[in-house]
C-alpha atoms as a PDB file:
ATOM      1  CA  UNK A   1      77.466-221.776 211.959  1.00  0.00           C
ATOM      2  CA  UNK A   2      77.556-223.295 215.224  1.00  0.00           C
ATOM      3  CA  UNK A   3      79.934-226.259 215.156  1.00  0.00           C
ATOM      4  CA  UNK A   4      83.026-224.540 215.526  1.00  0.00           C
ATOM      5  CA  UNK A   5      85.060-227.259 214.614  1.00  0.00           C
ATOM      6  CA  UNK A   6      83.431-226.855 210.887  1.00  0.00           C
ATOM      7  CA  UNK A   7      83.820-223.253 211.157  1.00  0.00           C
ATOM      8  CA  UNK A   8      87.722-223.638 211.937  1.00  0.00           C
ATOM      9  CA  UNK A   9      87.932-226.372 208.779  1.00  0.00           C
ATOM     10  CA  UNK A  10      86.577-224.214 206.516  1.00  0.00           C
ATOM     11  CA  UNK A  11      88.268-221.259 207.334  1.00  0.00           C
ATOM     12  CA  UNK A  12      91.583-223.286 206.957  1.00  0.00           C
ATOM     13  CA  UNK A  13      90.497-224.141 203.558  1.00  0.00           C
ATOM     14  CA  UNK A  14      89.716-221.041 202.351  1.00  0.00           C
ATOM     15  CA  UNK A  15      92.930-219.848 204.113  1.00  0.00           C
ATOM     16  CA  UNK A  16      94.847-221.977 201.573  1.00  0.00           C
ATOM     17  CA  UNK A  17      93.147-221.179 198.546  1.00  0.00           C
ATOM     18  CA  UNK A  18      94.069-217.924 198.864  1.00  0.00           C
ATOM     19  CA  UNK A  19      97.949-218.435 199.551  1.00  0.00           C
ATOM     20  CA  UNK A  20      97.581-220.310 196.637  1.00  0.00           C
ATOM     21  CA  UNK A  21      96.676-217.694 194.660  1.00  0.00           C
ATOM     22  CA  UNK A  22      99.010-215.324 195.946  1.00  0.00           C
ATOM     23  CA  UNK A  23     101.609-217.716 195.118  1.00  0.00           C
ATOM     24  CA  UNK A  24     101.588-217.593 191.269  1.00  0.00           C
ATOM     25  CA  UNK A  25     104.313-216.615 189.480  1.00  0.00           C
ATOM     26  CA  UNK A  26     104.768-213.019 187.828  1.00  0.00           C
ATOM     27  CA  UNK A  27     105.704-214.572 184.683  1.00  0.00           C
ATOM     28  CA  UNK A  28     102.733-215.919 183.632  1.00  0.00           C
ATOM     29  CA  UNK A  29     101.705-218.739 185.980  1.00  0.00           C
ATOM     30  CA  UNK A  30     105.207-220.752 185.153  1.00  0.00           C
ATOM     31  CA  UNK A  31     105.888-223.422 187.457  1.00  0.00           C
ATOM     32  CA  UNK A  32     108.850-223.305 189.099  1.00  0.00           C
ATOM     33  CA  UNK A  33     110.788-226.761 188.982  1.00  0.00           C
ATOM     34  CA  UNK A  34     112.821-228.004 192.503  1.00  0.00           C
ATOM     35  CA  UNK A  35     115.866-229.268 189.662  1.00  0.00           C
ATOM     36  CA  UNK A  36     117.522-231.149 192.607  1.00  0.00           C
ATOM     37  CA  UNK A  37     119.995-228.471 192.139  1.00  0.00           C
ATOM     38  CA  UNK A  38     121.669-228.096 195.615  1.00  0.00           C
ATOM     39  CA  UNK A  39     124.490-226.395 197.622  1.00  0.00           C
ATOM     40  CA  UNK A  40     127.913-228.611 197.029  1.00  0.00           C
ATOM     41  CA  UNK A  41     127.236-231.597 199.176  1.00  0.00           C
ATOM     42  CA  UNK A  42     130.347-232.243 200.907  1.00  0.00           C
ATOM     43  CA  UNK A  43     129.361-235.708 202.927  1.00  0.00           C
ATOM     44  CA  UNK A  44     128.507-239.224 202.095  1.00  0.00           C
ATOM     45  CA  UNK A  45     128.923-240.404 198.250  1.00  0.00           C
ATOM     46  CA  UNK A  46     127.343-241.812 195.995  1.00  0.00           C
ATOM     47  CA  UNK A  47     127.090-244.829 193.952  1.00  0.00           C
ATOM     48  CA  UNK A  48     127.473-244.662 190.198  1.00  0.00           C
ATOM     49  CA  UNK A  49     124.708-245.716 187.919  1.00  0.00           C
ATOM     50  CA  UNK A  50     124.919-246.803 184.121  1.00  0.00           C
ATOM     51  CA  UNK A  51     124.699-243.748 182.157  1.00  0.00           C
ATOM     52  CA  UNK A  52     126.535-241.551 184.754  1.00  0.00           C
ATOM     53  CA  UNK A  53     129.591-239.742 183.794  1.00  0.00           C
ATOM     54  CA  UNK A  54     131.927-237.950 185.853  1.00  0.00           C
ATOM     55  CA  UNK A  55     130.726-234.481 184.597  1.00  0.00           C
ATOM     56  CA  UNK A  56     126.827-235.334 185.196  1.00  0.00           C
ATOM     57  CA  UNK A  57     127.362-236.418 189.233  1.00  0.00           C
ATOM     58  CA  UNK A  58     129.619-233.698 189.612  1.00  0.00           C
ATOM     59  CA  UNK A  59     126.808-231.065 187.759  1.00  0.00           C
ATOM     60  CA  UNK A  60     123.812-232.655 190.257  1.00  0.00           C
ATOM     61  CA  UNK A  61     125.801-232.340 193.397  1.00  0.00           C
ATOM     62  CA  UNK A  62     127.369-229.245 192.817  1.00  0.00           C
ATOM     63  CA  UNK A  63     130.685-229.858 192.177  1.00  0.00           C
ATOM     64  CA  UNK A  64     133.211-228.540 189.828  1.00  0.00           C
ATOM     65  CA  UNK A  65     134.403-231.557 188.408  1.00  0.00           C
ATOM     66  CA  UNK A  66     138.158-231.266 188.825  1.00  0.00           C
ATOM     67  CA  UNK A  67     138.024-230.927 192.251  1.00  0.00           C
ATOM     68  CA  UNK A  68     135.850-234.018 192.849  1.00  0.00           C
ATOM     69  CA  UNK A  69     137.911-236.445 190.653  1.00  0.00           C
ATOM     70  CA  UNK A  70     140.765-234.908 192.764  1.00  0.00           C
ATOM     71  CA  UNK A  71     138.894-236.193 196.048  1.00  0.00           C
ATOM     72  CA  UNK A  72     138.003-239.301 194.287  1.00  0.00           C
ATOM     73  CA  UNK A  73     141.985-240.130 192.927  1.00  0.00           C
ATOM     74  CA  UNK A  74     140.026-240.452 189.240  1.00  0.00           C
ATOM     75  CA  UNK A  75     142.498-239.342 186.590  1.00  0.00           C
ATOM     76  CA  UNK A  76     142.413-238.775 182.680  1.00  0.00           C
ATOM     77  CA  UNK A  77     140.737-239.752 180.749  1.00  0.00           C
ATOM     78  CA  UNK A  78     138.285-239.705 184.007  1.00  0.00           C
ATOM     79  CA  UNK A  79     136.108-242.508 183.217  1.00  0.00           C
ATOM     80  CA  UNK A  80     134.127-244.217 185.978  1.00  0.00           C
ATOM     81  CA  UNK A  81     132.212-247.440 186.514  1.00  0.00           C
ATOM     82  CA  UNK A  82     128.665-248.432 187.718  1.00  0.00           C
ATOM     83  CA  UNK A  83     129.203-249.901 190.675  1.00  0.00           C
ATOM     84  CA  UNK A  84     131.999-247.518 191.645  1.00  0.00           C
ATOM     85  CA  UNK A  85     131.627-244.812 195.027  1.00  0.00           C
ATOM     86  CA  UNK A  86     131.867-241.707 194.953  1.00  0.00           C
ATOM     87  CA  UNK A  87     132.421-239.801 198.005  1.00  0.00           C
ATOM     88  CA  UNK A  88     131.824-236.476 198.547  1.00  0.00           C
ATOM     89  CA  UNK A  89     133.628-236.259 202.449  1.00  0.00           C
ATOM     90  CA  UNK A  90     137.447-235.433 202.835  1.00  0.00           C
ATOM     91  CA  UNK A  91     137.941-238.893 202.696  1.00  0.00           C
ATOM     92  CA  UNK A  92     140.639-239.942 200.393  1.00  0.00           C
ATOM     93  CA  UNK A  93     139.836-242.888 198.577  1.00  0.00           C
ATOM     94  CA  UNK A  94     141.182-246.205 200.208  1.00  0.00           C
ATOM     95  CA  UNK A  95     144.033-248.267 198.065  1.00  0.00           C
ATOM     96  CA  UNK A  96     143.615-251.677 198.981  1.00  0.00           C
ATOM     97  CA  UNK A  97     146.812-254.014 199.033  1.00  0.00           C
ATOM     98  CA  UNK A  98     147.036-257.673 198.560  1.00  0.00           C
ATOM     99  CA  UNK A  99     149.334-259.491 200.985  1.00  0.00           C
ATOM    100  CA  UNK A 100     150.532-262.546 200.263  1.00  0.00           C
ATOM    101  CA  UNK A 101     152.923-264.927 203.046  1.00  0.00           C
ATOM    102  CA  UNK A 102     156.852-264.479 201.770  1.00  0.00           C
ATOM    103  CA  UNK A 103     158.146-267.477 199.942  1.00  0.00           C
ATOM    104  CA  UNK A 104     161.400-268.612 200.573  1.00  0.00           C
ATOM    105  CA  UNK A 105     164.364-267.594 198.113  1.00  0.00           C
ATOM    106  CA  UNK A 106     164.545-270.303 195.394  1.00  0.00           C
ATOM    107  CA  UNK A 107     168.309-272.589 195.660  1.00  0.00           C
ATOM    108  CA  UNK A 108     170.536-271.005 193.424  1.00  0.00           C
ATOM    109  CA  UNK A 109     171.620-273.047 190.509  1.00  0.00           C
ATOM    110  CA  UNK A 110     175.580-272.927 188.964  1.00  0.00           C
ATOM    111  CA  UNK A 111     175.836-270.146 186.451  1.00  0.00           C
ATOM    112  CA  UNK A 112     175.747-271.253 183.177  1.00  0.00           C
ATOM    113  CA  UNK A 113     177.939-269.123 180.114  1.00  0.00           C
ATOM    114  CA  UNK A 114     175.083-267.853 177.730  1.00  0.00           C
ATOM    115  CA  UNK A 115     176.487-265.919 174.551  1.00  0.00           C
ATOM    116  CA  UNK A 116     174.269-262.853 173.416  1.00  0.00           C
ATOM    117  CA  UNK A 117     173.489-262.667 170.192  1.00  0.00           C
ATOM    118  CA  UNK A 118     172.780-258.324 169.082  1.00  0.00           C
ATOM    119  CA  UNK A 119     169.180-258.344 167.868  1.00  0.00           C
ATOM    120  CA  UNK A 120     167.842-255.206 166.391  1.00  0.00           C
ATOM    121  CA  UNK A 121     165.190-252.997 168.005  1.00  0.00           C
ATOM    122  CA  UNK A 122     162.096-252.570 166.451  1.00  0.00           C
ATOM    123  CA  UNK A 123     161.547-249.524 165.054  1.00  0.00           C
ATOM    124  CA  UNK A 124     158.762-246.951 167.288  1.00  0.00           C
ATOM    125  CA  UNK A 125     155.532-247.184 166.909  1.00  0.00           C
ATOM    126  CA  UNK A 126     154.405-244.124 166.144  1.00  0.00           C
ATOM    127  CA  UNK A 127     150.458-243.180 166.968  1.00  0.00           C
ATOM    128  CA  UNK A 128     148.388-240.147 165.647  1.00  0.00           C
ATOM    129  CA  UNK A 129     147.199-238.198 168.407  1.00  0.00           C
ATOM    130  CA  UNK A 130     143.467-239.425 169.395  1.00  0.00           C
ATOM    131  CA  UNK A 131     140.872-236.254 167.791  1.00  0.00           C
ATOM    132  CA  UNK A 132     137.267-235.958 169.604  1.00  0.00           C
ATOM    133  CA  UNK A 133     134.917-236.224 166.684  1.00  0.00           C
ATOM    134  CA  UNK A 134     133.425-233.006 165.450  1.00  0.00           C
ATOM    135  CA  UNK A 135     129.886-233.111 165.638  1.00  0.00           C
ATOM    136  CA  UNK A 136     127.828-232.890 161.485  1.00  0.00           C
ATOM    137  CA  UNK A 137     124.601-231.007 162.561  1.00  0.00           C
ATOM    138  CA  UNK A 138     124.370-227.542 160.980  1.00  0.00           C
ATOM    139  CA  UNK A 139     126.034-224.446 162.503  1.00  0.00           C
ATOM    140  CA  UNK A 140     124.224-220.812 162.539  1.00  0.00           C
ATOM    141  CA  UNK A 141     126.479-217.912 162.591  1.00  0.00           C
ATOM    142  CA  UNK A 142     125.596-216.394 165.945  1.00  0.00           C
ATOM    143  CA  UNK A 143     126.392-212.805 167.442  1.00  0.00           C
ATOM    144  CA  UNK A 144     128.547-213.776 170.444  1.00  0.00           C
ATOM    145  CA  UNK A 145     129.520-211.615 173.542  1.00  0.00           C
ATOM    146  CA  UNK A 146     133.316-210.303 174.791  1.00  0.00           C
ATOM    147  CA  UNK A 147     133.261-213.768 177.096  1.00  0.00           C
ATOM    148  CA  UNK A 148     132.524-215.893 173.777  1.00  0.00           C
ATOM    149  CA  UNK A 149     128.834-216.976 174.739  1.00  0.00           C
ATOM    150  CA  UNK A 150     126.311-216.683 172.158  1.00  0.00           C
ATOM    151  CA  UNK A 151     122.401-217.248 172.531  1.00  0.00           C
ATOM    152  CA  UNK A 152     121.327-221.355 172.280  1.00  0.00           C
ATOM    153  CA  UNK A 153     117.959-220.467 171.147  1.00  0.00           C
ATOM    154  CA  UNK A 154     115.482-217.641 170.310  1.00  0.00           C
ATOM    155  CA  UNK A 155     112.678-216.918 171.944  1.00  0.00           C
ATOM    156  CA  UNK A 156     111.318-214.790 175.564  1.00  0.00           C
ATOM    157  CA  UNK A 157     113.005-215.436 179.086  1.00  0.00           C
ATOM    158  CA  UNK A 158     110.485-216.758 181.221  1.00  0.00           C
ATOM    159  CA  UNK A 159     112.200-217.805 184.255  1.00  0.00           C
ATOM    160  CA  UNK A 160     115.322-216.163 185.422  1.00  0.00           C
ATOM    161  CA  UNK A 161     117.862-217.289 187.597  1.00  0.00           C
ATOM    162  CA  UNK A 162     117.702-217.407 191.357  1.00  0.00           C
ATOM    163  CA  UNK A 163     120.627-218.358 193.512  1.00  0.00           C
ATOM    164  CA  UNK A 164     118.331-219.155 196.681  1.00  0.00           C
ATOM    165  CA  UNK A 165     118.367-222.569 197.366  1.00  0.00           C
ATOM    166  CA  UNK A 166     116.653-224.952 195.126  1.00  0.00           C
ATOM    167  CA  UNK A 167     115.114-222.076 192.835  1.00  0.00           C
ATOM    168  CA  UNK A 168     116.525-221.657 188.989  1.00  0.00           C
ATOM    169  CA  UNK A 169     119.934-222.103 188.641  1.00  0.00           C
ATOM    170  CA  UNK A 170     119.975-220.702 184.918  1.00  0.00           C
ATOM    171  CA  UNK A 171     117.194-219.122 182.442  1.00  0.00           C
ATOM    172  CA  UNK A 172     113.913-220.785 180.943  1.00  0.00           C
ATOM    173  CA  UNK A 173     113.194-219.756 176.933  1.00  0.00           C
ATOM    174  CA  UNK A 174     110.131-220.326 175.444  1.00  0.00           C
ATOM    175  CA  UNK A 175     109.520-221.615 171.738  1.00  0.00           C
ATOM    176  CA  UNK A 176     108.280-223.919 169.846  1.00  0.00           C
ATOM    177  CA  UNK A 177     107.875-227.567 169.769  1.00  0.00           C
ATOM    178  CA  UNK A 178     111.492-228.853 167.244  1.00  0.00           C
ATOM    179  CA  UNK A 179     113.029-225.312 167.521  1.00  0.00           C
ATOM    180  CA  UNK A 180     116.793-225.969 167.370  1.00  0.00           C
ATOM    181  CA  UNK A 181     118.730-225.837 170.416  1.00  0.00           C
ATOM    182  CA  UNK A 182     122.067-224.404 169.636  1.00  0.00           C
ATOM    183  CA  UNK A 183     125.774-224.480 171.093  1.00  0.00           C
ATOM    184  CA  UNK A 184     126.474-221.601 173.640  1.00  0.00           C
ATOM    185  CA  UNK A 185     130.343-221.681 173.142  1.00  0.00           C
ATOM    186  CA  UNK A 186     132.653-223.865 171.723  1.00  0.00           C
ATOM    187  CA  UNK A 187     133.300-227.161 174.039  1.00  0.00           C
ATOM    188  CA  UNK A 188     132.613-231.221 173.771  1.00  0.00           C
ATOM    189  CA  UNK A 189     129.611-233.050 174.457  1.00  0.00           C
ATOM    190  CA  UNK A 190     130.532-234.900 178.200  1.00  0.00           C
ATOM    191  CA  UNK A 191     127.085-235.675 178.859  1.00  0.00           C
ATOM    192  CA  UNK A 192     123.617-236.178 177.050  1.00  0.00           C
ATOM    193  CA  UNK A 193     120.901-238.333 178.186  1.00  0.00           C
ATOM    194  CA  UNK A 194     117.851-238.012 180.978  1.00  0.00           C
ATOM    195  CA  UNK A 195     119.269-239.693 183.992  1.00  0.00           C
ATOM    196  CA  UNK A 196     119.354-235.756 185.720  1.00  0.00           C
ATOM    197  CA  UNK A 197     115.598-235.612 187.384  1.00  0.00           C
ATOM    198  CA  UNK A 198     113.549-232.722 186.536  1.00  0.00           C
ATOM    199  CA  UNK A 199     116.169-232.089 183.394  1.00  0.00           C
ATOM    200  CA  UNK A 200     114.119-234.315 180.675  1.00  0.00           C
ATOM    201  CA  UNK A 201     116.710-234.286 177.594  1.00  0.00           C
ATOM    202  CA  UNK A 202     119.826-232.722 179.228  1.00  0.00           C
ATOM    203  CA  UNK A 203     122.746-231.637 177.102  1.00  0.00           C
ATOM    204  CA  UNK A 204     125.918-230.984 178.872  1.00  0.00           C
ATOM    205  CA  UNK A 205     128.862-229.047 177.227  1.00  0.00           C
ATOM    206  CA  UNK A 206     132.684-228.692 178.800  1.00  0.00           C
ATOM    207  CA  UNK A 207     134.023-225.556 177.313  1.00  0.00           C
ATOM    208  CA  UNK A 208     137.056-225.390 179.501  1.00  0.00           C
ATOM    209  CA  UNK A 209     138.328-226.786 183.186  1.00  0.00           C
ATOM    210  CA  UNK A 210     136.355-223.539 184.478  1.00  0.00           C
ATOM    211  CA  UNK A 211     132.906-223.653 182.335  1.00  0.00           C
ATOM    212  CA  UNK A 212     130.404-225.991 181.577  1.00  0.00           C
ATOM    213  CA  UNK A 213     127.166-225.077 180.364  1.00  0.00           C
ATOM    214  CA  UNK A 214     123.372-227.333 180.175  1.00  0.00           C
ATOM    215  CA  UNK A 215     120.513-227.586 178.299  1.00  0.00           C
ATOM    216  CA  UNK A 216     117.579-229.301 179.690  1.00  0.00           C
ATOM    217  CA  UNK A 217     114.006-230.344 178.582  1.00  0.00           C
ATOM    218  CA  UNK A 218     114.883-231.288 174.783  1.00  0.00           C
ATOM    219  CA  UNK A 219     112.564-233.237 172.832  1.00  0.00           C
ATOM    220  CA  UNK A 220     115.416-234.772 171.153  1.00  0.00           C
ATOM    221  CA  UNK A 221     119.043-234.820 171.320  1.00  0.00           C
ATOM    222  CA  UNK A 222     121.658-234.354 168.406  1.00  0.00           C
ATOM    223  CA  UNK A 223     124.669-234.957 169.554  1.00  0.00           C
ATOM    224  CA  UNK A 224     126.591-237.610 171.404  1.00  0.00           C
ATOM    225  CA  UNK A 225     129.062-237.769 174.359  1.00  0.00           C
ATOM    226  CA  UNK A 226     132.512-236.858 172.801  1.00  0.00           C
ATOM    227  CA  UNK A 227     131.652-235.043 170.173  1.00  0.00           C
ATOM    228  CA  UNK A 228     133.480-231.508 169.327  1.00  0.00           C
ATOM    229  CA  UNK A 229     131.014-228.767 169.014  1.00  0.00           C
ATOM    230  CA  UNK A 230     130.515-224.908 167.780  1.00  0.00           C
ATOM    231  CA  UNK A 231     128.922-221.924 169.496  1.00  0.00           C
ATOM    232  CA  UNK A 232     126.095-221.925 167.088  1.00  0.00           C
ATOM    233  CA  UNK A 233     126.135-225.486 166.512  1.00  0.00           C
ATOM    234  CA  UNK A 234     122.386-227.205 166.661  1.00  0.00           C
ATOM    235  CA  UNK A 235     122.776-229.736 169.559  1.00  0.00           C
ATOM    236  CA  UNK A 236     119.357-230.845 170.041  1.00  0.00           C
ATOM    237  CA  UNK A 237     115.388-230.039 169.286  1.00  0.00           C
ATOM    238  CA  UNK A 238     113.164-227.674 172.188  1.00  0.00           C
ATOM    239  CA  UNK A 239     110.617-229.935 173.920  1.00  0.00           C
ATOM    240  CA  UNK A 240     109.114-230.113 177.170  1.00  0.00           C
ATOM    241  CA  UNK A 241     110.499-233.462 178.723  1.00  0.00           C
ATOM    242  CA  UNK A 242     111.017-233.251 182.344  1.00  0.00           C
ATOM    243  CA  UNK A 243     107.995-229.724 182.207  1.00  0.00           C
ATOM    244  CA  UNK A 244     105.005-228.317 181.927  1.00  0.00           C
ATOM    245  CA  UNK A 245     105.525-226.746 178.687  1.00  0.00           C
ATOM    246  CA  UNK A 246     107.422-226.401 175.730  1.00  0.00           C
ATOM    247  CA  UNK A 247     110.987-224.537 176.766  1.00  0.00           C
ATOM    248  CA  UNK A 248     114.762-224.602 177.075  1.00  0.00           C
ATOM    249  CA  UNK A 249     115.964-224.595 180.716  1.00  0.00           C
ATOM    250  CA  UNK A 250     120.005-223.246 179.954  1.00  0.00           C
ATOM    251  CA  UNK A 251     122.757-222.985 182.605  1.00  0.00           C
ATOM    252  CA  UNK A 252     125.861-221.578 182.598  1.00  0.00           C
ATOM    253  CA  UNK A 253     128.378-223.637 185.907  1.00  0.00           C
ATOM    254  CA  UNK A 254     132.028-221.872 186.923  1.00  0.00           C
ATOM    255  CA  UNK A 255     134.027-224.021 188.794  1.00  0.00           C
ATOM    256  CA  UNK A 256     130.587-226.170 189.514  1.00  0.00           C
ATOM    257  CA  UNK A 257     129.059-222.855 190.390  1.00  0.00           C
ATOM    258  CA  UNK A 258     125.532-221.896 188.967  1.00  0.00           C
ATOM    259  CA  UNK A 259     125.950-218.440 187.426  1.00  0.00           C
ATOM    260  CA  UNK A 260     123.975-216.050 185.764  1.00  0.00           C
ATOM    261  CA  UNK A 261     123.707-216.638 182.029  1.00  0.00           C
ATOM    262  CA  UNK A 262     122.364-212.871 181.325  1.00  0.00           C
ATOM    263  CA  UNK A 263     125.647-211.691 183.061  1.00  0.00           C
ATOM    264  CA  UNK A 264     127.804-213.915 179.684  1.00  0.00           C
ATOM    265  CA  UNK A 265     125.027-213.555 177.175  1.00  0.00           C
ATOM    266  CA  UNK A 266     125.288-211.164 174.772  1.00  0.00           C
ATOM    267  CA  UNK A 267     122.873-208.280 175.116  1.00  0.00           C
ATOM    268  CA  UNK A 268     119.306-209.051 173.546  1.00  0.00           C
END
């Protein structure tokens, strides 16, 4: 081959091929997914979207939740608005004053007797304390570990968790197309929709102010934002939005954290 500049393309091409092919994963060829799951990003902010709740932004940036509706000055029952900016700096959010030019006092007028006449107060009103619904989909009885976390589906771990930059942040299950999707712990629904990229059908459960847990690629979703749930509790159907194939991408967040769901999982 005498051109080298041929010889040097082709060798670059076969160059890549083969990187390729080194770069398969052990588990079978899965693809790995870039989740847009990143470090805590601590500058700039963010603009809410419809759909967004306080507990979805704060799971895509990497935030525990508390502490950015600290930063933010949102409190109970920490609702937020499209439209609204959300800043991820050590900026402390501005509070804007109106101004207004002083009027003068008004001219006093002569004080005129007024005779009081005792009117009863009206007795208290008296309102029954506001109870999150409790989710109706069926509940399995689940083995559950010392920690309280119990499996949310059956089936082999195909991807495992990674804490190196944009790699998995939880587990990947395999199963079938429908298989139920279950409750990992006891908690309430604070987010369930597909405005997370590379999530599909995300599920997102608040068990306390320390844990949240997520459950991505669902082919449908059972349960709504607000709702009570059970460890064991069916919140959605396996699917393969958001993937290559037909799985349950789970994640277990402390303190905004990703953690290792084999390390709370009960022993297979």
């Amino acid at each position: 081959m005498r051109n080298p500049s041929i010889r040097s393309v082709l060798i670059t091409v076969l160059a890549s091929a083969f990187l390729a092919g080194c770069a398969s994963s052990p588990t079978g060829g899965v693809q790995v997914v870039d989740r847009n799951n990143r470090d805590r990003v601590t500058s700039g902010h963010y603009i809410v979207q419809r759909g967004d709740t306080l507990w979805s932004i704060a799971f895509r940036f990497g935030w525990d939740w508390k502490e950015l509706a600290q930063r933010n000055g949102i409190g109970p029952p920490h609702v937020i608005y499209p439209g609204q900016r959300i800043r991820f700096d050590g900026s402390a959010p501005r509070t804007v004053v109106s101004s207004r030019p002083a009027s003068p006092p008004p001219t006093p007028r002569p004080a005129t007797p007024v005779v009081a006449t005792p009117v009863p107060a009206p007795p208290p009103i008296v309102r029954a304390p506001q109870v999150p619904p409790q989710a109706t989909t069926p509940t399995k009885p689940v083995a559950r570990s010392a920690s309280g976390w119990a499996w949310p589906a059956k089936g082999q771990i195909i991807g495992r968790f990674s804490s190196n930059g944009s790699l998995n942040k939880g587990i990947d299950i395999a199963g079938e197309l429908g298989q139920p999707v279950l409750a990992a712990s006891d908690g309430a629904v604070v987010y369930a929709g597909s405005g997370l990229r590379g999530y599909g059908e995300l599920v997102i459960i608040k068990h306390s102010d320390t844990y949240v847990s997520a459950y991505g690629h669902n082919r449908r979703l059972l349960v709504q934002e607000g709702q009570q749930v059970k460890a064991g509790q069916t919140i959605a159907e396996m699917g393969s939005t958001g993937t290559d194939r037909v799985k349950l991408h789970f994640e277990i967040r402390r303190q905004g954290k990703p953690v290792d769901p084999l390390q709370y999982l009960p022993k297979p």
